[in-house]
PDB file of N, CA and C in Angstrom:
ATOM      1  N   UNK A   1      42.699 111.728 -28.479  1.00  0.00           N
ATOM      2  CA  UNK A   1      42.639 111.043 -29.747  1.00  0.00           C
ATOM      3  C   UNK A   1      43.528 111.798 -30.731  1.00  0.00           C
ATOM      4  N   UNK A   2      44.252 110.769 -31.142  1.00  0.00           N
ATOM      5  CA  UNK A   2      44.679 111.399 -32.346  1.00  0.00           C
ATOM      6  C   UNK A   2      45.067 110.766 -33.896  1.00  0.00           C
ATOM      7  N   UNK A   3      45.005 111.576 -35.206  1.00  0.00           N
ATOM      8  CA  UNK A   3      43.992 111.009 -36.390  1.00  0.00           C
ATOM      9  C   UNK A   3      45.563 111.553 -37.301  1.00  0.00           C
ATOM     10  N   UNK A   4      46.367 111.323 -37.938  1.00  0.00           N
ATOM     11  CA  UNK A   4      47.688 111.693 -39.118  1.00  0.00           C
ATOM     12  C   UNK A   4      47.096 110.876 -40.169  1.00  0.00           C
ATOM     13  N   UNK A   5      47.115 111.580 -41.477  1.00  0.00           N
ATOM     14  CA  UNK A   5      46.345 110.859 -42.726  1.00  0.00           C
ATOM     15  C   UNK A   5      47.782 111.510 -43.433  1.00  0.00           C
ATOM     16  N   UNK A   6      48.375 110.354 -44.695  1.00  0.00           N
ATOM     17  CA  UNK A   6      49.399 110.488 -45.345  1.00  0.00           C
ATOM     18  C   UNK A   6      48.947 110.043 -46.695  1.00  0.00           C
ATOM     19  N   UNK A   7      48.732 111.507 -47.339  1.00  0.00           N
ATOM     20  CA  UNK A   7      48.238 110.698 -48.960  1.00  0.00           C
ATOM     21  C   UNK A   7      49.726 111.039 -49.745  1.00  0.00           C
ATOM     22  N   UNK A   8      49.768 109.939 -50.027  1.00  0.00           N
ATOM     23  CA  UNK A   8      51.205 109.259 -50.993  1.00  0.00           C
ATOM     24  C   UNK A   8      51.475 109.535 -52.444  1.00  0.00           C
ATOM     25  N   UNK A   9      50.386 109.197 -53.084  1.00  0.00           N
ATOM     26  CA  UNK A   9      49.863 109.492 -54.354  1.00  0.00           C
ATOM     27  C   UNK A   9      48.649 109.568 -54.772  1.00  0.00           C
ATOM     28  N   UNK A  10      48.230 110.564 -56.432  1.00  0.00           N
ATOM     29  CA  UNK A  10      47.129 111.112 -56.631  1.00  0.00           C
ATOM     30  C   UNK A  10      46.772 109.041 -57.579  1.00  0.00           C
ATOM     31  N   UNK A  11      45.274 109.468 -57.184  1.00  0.00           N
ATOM     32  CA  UNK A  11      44.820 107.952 -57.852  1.00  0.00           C
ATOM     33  C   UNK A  11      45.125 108.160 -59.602  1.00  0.00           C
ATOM     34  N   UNK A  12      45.765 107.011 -59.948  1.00  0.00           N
ATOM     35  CA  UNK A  12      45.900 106.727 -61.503  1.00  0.00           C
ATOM     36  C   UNK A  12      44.717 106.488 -62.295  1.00  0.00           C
ATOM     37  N   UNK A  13      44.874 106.798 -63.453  1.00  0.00           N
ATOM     38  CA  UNK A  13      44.094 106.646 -64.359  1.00  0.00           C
ATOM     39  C   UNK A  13      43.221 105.454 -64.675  1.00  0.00           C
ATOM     40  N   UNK A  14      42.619 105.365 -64.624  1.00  0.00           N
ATOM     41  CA  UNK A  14      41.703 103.787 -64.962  1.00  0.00           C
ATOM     42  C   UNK A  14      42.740 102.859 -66.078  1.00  0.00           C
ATOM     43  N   UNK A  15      42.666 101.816 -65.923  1.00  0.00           N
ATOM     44  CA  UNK A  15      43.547 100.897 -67.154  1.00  0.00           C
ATOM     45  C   UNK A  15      43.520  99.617 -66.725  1.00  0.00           C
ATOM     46  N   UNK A  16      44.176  99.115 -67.581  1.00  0.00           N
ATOM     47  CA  UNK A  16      43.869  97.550 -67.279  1.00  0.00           C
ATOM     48  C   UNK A  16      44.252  97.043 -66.109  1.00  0.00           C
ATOM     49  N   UNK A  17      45.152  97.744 -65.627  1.00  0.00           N
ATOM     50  CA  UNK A  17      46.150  97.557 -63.933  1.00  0.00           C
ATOM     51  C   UNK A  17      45.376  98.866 -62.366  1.00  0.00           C
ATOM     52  N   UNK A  18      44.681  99.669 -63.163  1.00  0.00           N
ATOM     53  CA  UNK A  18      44.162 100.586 -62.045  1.00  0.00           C
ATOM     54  C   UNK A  18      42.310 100.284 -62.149  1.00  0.00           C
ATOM     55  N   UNK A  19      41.920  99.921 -61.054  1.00  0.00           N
ATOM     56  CA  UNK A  19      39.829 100.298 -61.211  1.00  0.00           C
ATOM     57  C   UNK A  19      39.428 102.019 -61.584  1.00  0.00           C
ATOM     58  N   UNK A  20      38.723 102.081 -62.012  1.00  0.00           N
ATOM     59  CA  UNK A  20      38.442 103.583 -61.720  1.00  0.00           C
ATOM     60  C   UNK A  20      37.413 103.888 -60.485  1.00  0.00           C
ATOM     61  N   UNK A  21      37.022 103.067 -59.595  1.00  0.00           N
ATOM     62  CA  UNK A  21      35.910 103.023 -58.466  1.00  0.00           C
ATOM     63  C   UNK A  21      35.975 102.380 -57.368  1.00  0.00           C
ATOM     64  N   UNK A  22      37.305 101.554 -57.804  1.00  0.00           N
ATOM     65  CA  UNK A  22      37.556 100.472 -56.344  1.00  0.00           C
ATOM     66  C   UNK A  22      38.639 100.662 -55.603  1.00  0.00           C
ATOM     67  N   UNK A  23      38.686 100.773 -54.532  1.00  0.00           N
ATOM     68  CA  UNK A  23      40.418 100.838 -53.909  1.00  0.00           C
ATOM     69  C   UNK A  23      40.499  99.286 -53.045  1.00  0.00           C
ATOM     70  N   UNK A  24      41.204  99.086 -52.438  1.00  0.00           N
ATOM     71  CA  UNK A  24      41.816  98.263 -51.950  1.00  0.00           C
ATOM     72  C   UNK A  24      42.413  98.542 -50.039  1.00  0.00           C
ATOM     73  N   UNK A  25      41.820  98.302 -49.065  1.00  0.00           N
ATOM     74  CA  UNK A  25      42.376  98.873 -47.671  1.00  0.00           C
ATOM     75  C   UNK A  25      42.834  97.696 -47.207  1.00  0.00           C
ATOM     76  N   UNK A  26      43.856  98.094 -46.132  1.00  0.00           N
ATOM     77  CA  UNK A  26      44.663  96.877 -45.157  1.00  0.00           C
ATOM     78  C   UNK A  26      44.447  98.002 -43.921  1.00  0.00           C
ATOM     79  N   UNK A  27      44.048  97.373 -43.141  1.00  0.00           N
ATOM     80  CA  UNK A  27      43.451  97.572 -41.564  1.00  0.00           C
ATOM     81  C   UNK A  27      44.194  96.821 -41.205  1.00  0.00           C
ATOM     82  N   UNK A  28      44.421  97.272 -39.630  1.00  0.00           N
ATOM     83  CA  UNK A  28      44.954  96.445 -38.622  1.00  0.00           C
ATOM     84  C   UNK A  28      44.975  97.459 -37.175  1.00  0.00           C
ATOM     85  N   UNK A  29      44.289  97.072 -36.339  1.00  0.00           N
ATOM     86  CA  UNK A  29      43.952  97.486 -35.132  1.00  0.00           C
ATOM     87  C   UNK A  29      44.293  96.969 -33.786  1.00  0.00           C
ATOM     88  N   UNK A  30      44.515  97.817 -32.951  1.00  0.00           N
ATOM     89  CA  UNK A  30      45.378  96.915 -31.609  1.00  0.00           C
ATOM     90  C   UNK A  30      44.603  97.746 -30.219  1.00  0.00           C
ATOM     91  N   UNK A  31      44.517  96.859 -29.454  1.00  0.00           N
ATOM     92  CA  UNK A  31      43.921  97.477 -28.189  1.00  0.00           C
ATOM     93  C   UNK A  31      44.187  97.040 -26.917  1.00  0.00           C
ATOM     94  N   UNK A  32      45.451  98.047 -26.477  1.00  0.00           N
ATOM     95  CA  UNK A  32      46.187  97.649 -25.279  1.00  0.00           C
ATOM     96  C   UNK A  32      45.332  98.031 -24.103  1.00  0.00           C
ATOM     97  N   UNK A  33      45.091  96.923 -22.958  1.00  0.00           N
ATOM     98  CA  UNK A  33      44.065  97.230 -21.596  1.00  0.00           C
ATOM     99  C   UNK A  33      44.473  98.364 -20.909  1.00  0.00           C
ATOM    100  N   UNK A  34      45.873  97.210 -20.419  1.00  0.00           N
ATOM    101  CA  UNK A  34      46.903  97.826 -19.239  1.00  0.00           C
ATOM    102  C   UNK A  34      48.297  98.456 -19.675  1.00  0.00           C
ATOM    103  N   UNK A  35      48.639  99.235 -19.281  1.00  0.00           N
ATOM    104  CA  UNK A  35      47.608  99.975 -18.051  1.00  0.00           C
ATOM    105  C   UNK A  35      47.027 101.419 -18.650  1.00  0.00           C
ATOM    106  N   UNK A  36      47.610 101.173 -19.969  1.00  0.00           N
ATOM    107  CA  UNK A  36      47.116 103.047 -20.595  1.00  0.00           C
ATOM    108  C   UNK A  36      45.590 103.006 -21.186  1.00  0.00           C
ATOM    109  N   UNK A  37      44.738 101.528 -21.604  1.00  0.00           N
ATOM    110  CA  UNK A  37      43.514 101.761 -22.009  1.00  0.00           C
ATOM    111  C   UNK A  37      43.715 102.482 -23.766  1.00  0.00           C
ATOM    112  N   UNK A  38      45.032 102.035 -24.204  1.00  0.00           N
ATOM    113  CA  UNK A  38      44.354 102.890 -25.641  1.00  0.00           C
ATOM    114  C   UNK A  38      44.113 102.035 -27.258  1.00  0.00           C
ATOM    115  N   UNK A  39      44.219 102.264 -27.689  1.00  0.00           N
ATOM    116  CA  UNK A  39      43.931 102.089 -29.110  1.00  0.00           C
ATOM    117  C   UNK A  39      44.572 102.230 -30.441  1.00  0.00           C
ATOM    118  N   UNK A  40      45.093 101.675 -30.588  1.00  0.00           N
ATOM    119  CA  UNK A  40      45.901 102.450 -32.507  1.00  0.00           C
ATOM    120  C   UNK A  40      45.145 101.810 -33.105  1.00  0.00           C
ATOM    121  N   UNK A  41      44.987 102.410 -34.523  1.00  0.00           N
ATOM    122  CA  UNK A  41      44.969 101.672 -35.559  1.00  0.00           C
ATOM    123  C   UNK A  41      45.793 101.969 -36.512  1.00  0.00           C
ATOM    124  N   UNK A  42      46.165 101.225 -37.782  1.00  0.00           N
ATOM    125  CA  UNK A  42      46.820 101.932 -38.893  1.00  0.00           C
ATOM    126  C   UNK A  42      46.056 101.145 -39.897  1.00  0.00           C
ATOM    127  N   UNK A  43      45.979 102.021 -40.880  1.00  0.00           N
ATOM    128  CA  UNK A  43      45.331 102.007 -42.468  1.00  0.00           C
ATOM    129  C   UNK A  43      45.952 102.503 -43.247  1.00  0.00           C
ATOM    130  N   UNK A  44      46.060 101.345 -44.514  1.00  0.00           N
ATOM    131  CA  UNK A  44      46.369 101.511 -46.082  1.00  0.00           C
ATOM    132  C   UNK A  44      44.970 102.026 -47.093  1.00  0.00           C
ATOM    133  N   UNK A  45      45.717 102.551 -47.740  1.00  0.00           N
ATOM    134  CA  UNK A  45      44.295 102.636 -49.119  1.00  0.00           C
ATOM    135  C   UNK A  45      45.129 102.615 -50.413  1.00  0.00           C
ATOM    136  N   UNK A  46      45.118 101.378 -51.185  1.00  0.00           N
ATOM    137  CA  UNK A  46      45.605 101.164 -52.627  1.00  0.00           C
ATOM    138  C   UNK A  46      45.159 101.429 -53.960  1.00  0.00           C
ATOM    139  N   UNK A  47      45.546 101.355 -54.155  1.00  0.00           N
ATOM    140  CA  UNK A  47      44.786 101.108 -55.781  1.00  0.00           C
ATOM    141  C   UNK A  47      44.532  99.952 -55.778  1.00  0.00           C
ATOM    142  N   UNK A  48      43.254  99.386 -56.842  1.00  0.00           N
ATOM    143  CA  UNK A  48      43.018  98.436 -57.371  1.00  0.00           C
ATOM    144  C   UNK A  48      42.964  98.368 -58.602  1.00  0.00           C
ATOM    145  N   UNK A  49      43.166  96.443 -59.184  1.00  0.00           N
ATOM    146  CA  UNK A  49      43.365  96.017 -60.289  1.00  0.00           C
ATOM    147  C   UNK A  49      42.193  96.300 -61.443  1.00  0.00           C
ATOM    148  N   UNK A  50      40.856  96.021 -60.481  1.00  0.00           N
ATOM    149  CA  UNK A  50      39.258  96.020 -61.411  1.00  0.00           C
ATOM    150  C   UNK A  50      38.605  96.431 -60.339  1.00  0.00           C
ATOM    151  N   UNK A  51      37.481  96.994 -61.302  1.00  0.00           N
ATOM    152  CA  UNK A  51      36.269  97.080 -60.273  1.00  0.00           C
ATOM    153  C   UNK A  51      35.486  96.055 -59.523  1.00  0.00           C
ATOM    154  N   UNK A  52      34.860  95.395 -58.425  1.00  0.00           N
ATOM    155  CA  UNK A  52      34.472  95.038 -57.710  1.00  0.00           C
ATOM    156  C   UNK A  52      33.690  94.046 -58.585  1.00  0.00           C
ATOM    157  N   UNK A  53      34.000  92.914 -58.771  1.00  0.00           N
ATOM    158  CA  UNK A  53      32.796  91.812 -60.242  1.00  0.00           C
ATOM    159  C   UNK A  53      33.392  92.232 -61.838  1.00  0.00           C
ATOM    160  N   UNK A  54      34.046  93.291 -61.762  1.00  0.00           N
ATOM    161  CA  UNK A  54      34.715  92.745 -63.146  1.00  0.00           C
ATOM    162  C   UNK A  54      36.051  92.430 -63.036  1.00  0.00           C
ATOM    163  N   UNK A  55      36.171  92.613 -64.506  1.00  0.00           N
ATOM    164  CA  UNK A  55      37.706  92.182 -64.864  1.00  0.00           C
ATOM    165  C   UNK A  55      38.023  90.873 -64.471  1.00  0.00           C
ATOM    166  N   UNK A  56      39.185  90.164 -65.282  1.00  0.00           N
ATOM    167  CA  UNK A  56      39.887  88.904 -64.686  1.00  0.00           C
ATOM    168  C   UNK A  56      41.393  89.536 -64.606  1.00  0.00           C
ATOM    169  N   UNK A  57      41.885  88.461 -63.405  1.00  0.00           N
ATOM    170  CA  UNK A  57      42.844  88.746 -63.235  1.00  0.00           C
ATOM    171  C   UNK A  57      43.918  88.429 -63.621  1.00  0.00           C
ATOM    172  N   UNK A  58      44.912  89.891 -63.970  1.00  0.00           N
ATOM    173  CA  UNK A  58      46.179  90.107 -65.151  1.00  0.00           C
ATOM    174  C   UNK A  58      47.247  89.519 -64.182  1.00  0.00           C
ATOM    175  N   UNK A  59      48.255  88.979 -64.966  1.00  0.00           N
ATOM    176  CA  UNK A  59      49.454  88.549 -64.524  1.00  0.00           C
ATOM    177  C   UNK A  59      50.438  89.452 -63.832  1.00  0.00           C
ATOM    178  N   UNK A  60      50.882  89.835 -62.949  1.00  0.00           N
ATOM    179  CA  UNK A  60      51.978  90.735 -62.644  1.00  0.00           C
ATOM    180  C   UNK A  60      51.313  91.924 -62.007  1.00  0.00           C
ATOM    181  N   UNK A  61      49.675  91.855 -61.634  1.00  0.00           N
ATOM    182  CA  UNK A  61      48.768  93.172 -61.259  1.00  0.00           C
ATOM    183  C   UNK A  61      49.652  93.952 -59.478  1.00  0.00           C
ATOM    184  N   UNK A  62      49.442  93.409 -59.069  1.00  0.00           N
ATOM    185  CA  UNK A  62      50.337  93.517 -57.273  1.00  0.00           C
ATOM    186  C   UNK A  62      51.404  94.933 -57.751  1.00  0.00           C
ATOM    187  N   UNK A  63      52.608  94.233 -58.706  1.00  0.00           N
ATOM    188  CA  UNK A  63      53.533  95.409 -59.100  1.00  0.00           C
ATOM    189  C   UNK A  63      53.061  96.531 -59.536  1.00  0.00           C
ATOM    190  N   UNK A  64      52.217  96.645 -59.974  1.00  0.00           N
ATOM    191  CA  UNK A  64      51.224  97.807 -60.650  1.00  0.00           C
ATOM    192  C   UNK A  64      50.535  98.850 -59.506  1.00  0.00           C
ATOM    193  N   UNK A  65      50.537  98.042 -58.515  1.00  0.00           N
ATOM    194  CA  UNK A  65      49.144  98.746 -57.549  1.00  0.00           C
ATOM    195  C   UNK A  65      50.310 100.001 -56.922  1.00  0.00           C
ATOM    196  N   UNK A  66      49.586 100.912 -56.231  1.00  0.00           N
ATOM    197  CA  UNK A  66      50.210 102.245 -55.740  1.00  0.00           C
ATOM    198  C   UNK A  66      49.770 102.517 -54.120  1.00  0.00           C
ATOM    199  N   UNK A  67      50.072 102.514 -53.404  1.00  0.00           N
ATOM    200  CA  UNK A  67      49.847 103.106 -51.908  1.00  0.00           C
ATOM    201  C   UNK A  67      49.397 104.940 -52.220  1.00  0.00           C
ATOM    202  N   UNK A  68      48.127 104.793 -51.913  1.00  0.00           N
ATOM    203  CA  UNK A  68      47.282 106.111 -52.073  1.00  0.00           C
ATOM    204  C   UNK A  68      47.191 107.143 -50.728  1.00  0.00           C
ATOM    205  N   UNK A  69      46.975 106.208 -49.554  1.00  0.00           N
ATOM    206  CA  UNK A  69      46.936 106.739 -48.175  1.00  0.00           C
ATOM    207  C   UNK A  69      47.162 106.009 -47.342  1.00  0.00           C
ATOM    208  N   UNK A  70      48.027 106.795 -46.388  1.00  0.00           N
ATOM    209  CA  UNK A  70      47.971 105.973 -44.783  1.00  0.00           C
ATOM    210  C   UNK A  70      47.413 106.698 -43.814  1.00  0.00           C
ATOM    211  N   UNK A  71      47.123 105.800 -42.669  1.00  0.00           N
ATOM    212  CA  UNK A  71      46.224 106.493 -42.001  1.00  0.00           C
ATOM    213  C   UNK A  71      46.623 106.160 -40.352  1.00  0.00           C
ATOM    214  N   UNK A  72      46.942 106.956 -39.151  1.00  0.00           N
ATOM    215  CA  UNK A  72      47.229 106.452 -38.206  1.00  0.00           C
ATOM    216  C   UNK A  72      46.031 107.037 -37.317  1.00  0.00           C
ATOM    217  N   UNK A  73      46.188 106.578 -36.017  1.00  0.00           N
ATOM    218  CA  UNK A  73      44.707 106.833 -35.322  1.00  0.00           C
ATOM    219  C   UNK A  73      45.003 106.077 -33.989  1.00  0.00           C
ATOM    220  N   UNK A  74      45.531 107.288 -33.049  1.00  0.00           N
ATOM    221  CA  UNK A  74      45.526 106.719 -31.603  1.00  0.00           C
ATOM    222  C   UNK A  74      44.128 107.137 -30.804  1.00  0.00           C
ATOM    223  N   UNK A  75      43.555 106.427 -30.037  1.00  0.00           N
ATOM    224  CA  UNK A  75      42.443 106.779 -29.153  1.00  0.00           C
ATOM    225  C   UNK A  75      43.012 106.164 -27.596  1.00  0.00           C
ATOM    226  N   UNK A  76      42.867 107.341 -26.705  1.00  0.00           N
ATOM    227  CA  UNK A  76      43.020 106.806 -24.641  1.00  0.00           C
ATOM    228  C   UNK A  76      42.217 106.858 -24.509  1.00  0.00           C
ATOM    229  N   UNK A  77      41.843 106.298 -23.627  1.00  0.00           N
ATOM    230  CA  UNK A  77      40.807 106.081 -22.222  1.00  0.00           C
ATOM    231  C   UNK A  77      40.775 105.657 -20.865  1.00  0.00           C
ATOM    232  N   UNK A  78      40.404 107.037 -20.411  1.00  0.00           N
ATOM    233  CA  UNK A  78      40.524 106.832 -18.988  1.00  0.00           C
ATOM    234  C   UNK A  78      39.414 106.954 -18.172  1.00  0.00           C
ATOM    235  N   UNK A  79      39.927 106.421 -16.577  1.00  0.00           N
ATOM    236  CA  UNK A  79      38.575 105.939 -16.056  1.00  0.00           C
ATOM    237  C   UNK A  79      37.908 107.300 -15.815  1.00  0.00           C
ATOM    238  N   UNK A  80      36.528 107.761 -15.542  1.00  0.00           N
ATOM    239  CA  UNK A  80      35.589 108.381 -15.634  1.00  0.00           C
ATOM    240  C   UNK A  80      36.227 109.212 -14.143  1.00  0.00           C
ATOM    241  N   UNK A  81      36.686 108.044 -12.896  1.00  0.00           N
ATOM    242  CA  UNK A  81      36.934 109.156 -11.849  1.00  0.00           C
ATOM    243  C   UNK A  81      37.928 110.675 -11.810  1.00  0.00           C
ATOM    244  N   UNK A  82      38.662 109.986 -13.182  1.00  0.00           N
ATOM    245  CA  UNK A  82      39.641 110.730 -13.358  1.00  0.00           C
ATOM    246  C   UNK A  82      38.949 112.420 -14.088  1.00  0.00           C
ATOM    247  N   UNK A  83      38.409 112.173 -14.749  1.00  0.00           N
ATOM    248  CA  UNK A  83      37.675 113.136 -15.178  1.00  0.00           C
ATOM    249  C   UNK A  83      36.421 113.886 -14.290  1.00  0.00           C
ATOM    250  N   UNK A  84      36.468 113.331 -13.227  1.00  0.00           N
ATOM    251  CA  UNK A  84      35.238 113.881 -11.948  1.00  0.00           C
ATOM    252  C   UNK A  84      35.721 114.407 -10.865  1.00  0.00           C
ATOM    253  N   UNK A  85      37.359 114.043 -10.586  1.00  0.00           N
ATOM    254  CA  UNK A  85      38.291 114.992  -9.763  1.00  0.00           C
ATOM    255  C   UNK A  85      38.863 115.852 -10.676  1.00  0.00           C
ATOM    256  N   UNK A  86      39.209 115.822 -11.794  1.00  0.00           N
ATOM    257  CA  UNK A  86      39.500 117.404 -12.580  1.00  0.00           C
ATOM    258  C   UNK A  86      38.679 118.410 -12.393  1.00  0.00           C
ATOM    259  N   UNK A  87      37.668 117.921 -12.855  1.00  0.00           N
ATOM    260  CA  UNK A  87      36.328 118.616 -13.007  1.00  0.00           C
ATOM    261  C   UNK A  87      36.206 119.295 -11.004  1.00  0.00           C
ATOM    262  N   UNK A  88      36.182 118.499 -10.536  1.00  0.00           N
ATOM    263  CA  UNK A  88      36.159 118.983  -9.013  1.00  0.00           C
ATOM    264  C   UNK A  88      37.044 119.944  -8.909  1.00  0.00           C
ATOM    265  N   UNK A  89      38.568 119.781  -8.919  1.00  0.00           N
ATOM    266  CA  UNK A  89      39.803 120.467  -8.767  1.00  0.00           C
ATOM    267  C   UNK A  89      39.458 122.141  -9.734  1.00  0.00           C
ATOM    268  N   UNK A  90      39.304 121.804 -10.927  1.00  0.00           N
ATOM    269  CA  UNK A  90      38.967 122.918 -11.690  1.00  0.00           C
ATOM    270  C   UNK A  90      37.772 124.022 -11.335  1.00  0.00           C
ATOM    271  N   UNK A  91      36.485 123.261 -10.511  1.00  0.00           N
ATOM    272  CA  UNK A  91      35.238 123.970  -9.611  1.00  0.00           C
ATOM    273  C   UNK A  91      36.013 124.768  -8.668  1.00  0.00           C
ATOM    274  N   UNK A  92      37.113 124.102  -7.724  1.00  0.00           N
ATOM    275  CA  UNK A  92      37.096 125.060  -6.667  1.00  0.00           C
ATOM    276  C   UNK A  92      37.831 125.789  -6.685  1.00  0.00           C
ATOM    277  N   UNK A  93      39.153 125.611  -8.315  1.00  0.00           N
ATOM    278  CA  UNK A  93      40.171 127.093  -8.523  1.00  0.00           C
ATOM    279  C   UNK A  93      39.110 128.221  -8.671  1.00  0.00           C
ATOM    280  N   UNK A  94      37.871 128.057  -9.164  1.00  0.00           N
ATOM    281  CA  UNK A  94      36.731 129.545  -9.713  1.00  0.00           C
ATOM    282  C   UNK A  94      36.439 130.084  -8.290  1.00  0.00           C
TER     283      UNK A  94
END
């Protein structure tokens, strides 16, 4: 497994264009069978316009917003035998 986190920028100040409590994420996840069994994902974390039930929404807010973090995240998996002949191989080097 493996986890790279990329923070971009420090969160802005609360204002009419930043929440002070809410962010904003874009996920997107993929999960290949064959033949490697693994996993990515990648993640955004934004700023947001308002907090979660307030505010209405300002004209032109999108241009305003900031990319705070990215996030990558591979996970493998392999079959179990594979890990029961290591484990064997590694018993009888001792």
């Amino acid at each position: 497994m493996t986890l790279a986190i990329e923070f971009k920028s420090p969160i802005p100040p609360p204002s009419k264009f930043h929440a002070s409590r809410t962010v904003g994420i874009y996920s997107s996840g993929k999960f290949i069978n064959d033949p490697q069994g693994r996993h990515d994902a990648y993640v955004e974390v934004w700023s947001a316009p308002c907090n979660i039930g307030e505010g209405t929404e300002v004209e032109g807010w999108r241009e305003h917003q900031v990319c705070l973090a990215v996030a990558t995240q591979m996970a493998l998996t392999i079959p179990m035998e594979v890990n029961h002949e290591r484990a064997k191989r590694d018993a009888a080097k001792l």
